[in-house]
N, C-alpha and C. Protein backbone atom coordinates (compact mmCIF):
# COMPACT_ATOMS: atom_id res chain seq x y z
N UNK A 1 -26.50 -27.49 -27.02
CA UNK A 1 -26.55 -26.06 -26.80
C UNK A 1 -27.46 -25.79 -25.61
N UNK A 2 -26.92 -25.17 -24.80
CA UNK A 2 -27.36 -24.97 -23.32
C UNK A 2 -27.91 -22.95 -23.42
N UNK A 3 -28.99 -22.84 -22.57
CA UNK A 3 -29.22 -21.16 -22.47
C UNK A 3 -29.98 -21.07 -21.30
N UNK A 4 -30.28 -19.60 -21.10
CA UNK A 4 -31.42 -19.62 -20.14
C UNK A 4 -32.54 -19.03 -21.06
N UNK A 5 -34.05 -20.02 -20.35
CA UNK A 5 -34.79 -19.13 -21.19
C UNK A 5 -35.76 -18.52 -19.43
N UNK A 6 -36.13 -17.73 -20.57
CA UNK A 6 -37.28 -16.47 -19.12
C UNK A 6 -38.79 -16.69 -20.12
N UNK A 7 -39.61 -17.25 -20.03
CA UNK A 7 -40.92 -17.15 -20.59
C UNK A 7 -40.44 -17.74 -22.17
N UNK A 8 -41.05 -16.89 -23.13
CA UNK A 8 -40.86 -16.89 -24.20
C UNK A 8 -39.23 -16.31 -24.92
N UNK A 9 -38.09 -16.02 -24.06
CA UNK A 9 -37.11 -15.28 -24.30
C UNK A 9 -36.03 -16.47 -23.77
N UNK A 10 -34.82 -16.24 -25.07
CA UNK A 10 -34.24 -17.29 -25.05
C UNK A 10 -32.46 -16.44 -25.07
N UNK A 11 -31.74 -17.10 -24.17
CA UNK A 11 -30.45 -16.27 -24.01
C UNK A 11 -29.19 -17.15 -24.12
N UNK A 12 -28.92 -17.29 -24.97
CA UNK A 12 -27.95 -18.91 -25.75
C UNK A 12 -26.64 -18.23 -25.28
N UNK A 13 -26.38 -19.69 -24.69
CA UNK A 13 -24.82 -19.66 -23.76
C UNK A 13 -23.59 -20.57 -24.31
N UNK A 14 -24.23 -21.81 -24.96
CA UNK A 14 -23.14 -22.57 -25.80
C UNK A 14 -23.43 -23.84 -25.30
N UNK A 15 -22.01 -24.55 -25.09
CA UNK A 15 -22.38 -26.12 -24.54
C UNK A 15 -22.71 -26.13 -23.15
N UNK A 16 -22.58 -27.05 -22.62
CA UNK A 16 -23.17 -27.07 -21.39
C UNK A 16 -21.87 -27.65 -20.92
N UNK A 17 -20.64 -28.25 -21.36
CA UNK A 17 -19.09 -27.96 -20.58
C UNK A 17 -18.91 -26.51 -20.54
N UNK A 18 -19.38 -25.95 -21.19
CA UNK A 18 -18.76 -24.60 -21.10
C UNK A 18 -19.67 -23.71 -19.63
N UNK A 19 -20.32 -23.93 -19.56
CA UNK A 19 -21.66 -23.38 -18.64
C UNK A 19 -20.99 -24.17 -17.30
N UNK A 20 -20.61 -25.13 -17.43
CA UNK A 20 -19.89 -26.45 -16.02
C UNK A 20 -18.82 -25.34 -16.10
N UNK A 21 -17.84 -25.35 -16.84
CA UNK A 21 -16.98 -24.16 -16.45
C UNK A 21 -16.75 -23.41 -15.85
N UNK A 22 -17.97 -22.25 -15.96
CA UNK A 22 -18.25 -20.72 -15.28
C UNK A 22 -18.42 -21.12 -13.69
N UNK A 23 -19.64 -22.87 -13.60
CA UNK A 23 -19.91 -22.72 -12.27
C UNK A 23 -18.41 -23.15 -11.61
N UNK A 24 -17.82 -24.25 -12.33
CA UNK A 24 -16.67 -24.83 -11.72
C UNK A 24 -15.43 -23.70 -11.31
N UNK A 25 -15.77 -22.80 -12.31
CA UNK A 25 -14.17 -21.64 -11.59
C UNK A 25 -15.11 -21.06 -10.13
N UNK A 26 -15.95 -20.83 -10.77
CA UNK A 26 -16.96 -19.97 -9.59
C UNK A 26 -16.39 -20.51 -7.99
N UNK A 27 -16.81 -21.77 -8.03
CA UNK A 27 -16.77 -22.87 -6.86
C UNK A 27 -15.12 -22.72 -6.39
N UNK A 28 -13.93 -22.81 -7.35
CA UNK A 28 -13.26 -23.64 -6.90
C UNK A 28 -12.39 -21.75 -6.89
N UNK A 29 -12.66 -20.98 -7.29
CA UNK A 29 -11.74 -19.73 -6.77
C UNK A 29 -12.74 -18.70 -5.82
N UNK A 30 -13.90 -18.60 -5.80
CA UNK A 30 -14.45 -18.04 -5.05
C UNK A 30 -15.20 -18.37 -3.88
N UNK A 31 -15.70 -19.87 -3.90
CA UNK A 31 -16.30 -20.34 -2.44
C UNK A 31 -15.12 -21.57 -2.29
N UNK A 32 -13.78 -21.19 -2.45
CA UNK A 32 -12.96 -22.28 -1.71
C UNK A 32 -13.04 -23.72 -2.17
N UNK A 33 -13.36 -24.01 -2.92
CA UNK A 33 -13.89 -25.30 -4.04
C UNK A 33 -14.97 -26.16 -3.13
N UNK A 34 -15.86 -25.22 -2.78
CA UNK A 34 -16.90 -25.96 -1.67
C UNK A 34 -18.16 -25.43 -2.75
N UNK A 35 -18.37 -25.64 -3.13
CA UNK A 35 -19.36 -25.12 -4.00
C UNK A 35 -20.98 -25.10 -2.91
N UNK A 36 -21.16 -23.72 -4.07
CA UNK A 36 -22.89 -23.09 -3.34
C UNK A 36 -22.26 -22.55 -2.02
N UNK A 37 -21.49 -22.38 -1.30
CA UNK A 37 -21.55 -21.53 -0.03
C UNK A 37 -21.57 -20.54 -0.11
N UNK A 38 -21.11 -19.55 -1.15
CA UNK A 38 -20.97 -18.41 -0.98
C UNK A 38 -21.87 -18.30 -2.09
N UNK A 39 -22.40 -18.56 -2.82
CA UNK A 39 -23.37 -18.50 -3.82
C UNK A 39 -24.67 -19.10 -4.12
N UNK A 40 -24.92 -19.57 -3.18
CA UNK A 40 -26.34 -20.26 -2.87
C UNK A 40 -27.14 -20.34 -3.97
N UNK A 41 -28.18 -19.24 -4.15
CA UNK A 41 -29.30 -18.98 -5.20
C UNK A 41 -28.81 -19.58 -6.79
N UNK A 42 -27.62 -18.96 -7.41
CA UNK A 42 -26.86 -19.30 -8.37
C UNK A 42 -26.31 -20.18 -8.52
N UNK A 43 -25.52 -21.08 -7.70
CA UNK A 43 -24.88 -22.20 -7.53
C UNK A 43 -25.30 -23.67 -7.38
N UNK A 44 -26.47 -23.52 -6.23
CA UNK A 44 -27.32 -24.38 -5.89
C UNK A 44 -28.68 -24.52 -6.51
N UNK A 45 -29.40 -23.60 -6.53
CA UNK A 45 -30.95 -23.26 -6.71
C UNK A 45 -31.00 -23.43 -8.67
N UNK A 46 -30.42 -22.64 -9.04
CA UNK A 46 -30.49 -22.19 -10.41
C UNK A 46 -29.77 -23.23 -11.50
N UNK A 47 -28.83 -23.95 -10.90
CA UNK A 47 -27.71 -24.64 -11.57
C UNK A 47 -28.66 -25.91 -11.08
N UNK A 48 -29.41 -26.55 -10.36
CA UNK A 48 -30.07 -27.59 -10.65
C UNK A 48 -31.22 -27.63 -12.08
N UNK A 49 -30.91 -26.19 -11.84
CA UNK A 49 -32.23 -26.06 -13.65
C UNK A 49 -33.28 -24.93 -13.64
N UNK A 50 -33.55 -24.57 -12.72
CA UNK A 50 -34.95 -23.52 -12.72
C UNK A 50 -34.64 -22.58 -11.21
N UNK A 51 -34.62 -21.24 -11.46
CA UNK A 51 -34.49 -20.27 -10.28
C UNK A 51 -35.92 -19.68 -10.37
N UNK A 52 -36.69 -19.82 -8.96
CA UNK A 52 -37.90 -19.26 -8.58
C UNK A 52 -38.16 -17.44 -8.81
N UNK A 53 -38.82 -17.04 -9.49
CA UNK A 53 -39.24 -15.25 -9.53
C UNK A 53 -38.75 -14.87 -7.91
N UNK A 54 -39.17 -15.45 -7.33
CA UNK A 54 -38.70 -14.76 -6.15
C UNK A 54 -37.45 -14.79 -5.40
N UNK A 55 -36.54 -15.17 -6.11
CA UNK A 55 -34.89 -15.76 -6.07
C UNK A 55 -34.60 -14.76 -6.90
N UNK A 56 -34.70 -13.82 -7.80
CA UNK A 56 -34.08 -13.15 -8.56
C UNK A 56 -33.19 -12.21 -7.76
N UNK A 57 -34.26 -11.30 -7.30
CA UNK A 57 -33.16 -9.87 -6.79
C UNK A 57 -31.58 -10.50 -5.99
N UNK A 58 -32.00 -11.88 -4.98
CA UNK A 58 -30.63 -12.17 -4.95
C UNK A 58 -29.86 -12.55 -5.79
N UNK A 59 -30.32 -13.39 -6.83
CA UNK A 59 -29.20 -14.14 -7.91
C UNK A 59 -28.55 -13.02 -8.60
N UNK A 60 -29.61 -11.69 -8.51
CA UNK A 60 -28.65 -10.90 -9.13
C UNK A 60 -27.86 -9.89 -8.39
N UNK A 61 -27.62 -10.23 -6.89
CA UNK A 61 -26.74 -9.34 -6.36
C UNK A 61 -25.42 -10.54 -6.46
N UNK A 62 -26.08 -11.94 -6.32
CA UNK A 62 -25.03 -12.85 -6.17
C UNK A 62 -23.90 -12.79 -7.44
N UNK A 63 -24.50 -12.87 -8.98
CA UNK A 63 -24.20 -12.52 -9.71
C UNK A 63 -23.29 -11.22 -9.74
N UNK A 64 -23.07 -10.16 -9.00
CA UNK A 64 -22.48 -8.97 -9.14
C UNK A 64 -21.46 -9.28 -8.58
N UNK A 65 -21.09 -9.75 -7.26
CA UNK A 65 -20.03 -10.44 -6.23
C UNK A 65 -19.41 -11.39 -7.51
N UNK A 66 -20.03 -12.22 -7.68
CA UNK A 66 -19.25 -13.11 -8.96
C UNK A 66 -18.33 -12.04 -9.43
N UNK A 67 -19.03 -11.64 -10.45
CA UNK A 67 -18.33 -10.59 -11.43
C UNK A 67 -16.66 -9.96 -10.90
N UNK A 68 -17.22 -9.35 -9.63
CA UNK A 68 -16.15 -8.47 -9.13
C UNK A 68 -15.12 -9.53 -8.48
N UNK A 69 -15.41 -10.70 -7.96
CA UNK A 69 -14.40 -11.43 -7.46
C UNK A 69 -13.43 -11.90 -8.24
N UNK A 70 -14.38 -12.57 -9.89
CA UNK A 70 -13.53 -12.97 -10.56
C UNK A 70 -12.56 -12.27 -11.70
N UNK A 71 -12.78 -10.69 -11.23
CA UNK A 71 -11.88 -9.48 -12.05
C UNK A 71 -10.75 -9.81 -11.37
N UNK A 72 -10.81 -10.84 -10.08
CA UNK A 72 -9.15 -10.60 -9.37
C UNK A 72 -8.44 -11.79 -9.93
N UNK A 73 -8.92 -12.41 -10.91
CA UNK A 73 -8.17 -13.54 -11.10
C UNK A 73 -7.73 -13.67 -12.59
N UNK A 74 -6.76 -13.99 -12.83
CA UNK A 74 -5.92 -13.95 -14.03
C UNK A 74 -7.01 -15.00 -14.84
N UNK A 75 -6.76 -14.72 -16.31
CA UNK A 75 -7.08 -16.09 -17.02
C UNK A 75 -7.27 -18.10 -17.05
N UNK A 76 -5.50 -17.55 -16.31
CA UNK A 76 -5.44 -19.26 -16.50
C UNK A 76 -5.95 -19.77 -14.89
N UNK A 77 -6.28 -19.26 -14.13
CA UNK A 77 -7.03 -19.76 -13.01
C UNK A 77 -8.69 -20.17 -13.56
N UNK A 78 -8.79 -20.09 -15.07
CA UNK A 78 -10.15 -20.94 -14.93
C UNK A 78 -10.06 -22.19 -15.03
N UNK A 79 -11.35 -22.69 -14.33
CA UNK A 79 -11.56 -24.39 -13.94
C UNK A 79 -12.44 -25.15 -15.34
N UNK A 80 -11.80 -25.81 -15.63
CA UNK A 80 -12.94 -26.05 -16.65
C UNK A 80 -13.71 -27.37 -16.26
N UNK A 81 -13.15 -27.93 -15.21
CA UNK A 81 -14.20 -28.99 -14.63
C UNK A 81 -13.78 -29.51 -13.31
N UNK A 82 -14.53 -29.08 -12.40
CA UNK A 82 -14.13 -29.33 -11.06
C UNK A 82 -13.70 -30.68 -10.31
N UNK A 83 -14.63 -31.71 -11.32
CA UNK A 83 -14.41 -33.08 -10.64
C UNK A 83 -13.02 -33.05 -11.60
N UNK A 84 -12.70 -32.66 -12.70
CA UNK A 84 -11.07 -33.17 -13.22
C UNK A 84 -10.89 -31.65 -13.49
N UNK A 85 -9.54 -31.59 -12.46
CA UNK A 85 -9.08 -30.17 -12.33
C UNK A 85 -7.73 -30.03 -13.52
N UNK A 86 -7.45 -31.32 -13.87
CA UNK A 86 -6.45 -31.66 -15.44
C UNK A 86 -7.09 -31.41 -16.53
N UNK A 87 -8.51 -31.49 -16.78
CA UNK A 87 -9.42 -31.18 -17.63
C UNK A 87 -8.95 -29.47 -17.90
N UNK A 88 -9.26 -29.34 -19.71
CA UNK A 88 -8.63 -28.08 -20.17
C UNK A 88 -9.81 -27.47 -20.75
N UNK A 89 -10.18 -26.42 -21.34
CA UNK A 89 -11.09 -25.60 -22.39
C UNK A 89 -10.23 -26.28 -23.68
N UNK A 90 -11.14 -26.75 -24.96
CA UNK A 90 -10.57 -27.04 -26.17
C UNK A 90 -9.76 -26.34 -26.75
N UNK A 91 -9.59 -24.93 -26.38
CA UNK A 91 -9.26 -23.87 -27.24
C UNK A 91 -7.74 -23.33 -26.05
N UNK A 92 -7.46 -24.47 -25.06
CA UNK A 92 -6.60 -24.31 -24.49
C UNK A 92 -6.52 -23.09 -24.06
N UNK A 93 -4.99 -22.42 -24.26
CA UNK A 93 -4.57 -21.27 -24.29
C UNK A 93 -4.49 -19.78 -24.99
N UNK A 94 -5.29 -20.91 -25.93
CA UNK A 94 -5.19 -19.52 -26.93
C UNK A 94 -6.60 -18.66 -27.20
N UNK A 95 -5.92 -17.72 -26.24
CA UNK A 95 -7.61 -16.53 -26.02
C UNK A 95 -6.89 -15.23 -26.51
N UNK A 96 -8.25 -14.66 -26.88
CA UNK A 96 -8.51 -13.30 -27.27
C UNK A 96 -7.23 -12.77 -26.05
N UNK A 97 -6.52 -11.70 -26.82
CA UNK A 97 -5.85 -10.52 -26.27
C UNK A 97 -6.90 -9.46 -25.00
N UNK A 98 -8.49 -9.85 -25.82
CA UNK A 98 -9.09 -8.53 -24.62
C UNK A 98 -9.73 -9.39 -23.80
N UNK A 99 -9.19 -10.46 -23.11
CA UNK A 99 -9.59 -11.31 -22.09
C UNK A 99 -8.66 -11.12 -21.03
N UNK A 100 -8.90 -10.32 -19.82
CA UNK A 100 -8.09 -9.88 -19.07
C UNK A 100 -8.30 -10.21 -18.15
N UNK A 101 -9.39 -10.97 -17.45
CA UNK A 101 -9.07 -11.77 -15.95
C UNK A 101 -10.51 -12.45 -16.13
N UNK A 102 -10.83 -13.37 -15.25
CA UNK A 102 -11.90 -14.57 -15.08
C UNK A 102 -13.17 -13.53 -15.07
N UNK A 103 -13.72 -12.11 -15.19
CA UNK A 103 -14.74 -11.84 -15.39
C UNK A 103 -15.21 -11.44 -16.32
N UNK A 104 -14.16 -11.45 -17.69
CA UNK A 104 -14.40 -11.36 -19.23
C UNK A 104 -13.98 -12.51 -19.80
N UNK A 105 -13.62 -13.85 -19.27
CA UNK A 105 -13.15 -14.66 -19.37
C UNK A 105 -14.15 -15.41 -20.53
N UNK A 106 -15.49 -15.49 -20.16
CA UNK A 106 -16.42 -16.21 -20.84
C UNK A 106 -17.19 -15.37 -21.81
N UNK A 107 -17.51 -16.43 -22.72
CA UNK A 107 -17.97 -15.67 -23.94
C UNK A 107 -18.60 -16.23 -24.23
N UNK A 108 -20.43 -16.65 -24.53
CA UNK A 108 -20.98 -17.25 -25.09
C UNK A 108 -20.56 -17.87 -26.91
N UNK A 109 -21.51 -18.70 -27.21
CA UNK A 109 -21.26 -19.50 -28.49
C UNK A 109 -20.94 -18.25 -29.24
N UNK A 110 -21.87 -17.10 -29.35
CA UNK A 110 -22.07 -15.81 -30.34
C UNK A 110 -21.75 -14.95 -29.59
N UNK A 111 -20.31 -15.09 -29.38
CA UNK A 111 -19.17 -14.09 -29.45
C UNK A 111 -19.68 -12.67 -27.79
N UNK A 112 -20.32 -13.20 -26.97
CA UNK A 112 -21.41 -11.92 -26.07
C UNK A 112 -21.02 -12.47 -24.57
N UNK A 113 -20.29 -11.24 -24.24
CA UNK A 113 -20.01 -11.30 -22.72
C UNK A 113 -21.01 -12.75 -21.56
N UNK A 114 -20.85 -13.73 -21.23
CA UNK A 114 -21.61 -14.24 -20.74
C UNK A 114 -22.16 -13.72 -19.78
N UNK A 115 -21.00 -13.02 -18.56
CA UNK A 115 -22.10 -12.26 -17.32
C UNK A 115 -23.09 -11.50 -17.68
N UNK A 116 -22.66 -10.60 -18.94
CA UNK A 116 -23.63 -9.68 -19.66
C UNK A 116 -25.04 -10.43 -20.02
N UNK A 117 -24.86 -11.36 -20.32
CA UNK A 117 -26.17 -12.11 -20.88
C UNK A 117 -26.60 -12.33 -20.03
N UNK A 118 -26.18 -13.38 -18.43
CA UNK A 118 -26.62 -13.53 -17.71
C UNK A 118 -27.49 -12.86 -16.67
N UNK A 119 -27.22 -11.56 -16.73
CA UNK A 119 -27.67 -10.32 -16.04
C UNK A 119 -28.66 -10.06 -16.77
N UNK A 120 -28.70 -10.04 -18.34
CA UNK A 120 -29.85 -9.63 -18.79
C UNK A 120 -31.13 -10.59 -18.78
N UNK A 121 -30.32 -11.75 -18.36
CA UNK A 121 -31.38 -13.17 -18.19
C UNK A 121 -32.32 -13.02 -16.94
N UNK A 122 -31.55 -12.52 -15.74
CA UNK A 122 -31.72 -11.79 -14.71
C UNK A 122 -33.10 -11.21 -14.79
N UNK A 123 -32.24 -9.82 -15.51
CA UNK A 123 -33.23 -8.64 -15.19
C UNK A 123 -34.38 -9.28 -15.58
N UNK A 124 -35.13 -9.76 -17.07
CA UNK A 124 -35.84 -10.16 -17.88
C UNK A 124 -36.64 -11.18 -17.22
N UNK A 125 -36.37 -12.22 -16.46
CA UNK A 125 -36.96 -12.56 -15.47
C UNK A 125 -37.55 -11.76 -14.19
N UNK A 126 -36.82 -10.79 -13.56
CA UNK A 126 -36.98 -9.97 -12.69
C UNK A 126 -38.57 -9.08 -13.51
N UNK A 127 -38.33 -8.29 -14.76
CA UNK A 127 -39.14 -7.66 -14.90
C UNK A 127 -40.64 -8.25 -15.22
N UNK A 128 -40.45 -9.58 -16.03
CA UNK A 128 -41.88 -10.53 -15.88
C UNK A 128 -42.02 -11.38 -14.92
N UNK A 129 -41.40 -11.14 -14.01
CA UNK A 129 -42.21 -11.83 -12.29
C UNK A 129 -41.86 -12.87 -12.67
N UNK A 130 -41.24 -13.95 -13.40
CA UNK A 130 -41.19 -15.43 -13.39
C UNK A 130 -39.55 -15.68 -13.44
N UNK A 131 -40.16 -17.31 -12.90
CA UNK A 131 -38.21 -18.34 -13.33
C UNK A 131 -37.51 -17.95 -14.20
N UNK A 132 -36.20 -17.93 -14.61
CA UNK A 132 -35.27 -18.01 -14.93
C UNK A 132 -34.63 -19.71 -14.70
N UNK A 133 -34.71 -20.42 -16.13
CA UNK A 133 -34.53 -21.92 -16.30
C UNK A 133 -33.08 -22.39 -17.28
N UNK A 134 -32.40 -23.30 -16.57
CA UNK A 134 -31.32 -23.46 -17.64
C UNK A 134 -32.23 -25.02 -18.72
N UNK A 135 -31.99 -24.47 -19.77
CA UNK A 135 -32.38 -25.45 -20.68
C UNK A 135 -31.73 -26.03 -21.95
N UNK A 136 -31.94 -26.89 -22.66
CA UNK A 136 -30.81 -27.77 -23.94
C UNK A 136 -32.18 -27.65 -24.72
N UNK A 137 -31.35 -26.79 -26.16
CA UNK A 137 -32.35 -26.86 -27.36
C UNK A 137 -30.97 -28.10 -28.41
């Protein structure tokens, strides 16, 4: 089980294929499958494990561009693993009816918008001045 935590605050995302996921569609429909170019802070910085307090305000504009890019993309354009683009989500095809394009696409373990969480992982870092860290409990 993979999350971000901000200080003492903990924001549970699920496995950590599933988290490879989000970055792998990210990469391979929005920066051209070149990953981190168009997403630097988020892609590069944060996805090695720990984003600096002072990286926030971008990660979270970067984060917003995410969002809106991947409203243009249908469902089955997600990647679920970039190095094997044959690689599937376990749960295949069969998604929720109110999953309507790659920016409601993800859903943490407990059922919660992932961008939503992620933004609030964001802010919550943003508002106590510190990192934002991906971590395995």
């Amino acid at each position: 089980m993979v999350g971000f935590k901000v200080k003492y605050y903990w924001f549970q995302i699920g496995s950590e294929d599933f988290l490879f996921s989000f970055f792998s569609t990210v990469a391979y429909n929005l920066e051209n499958k070149k990953w981190g170019t168009k997403f630097p802070v988020i892609m590069n910085e944060l996805y090695l494990g720990e984003l600096n307090s002072s990286r926030i305000p971008e990660a979270i504009n970067e984060l917003e561009q995410m969002k809106q890019g991947l409203a243009k993309y249908s469902p089955n354009k997600v990647i679920w693993n970039i190095k094997n683009l044959s690689a599937q989500p376990p749960w295949g095809t069969n998604i929720s009816d109110d999953i309507t394009d790659l920016s409601n696409y993800f859903v943490t373990s407990d059922g919660e918008d992932f961008i939503t969480i992620f933004n609030h992982a964001l802010l919550k870092a943003e508002e106590l001045n510190c990192a934002l860290k991906i971590t395995s409990i």
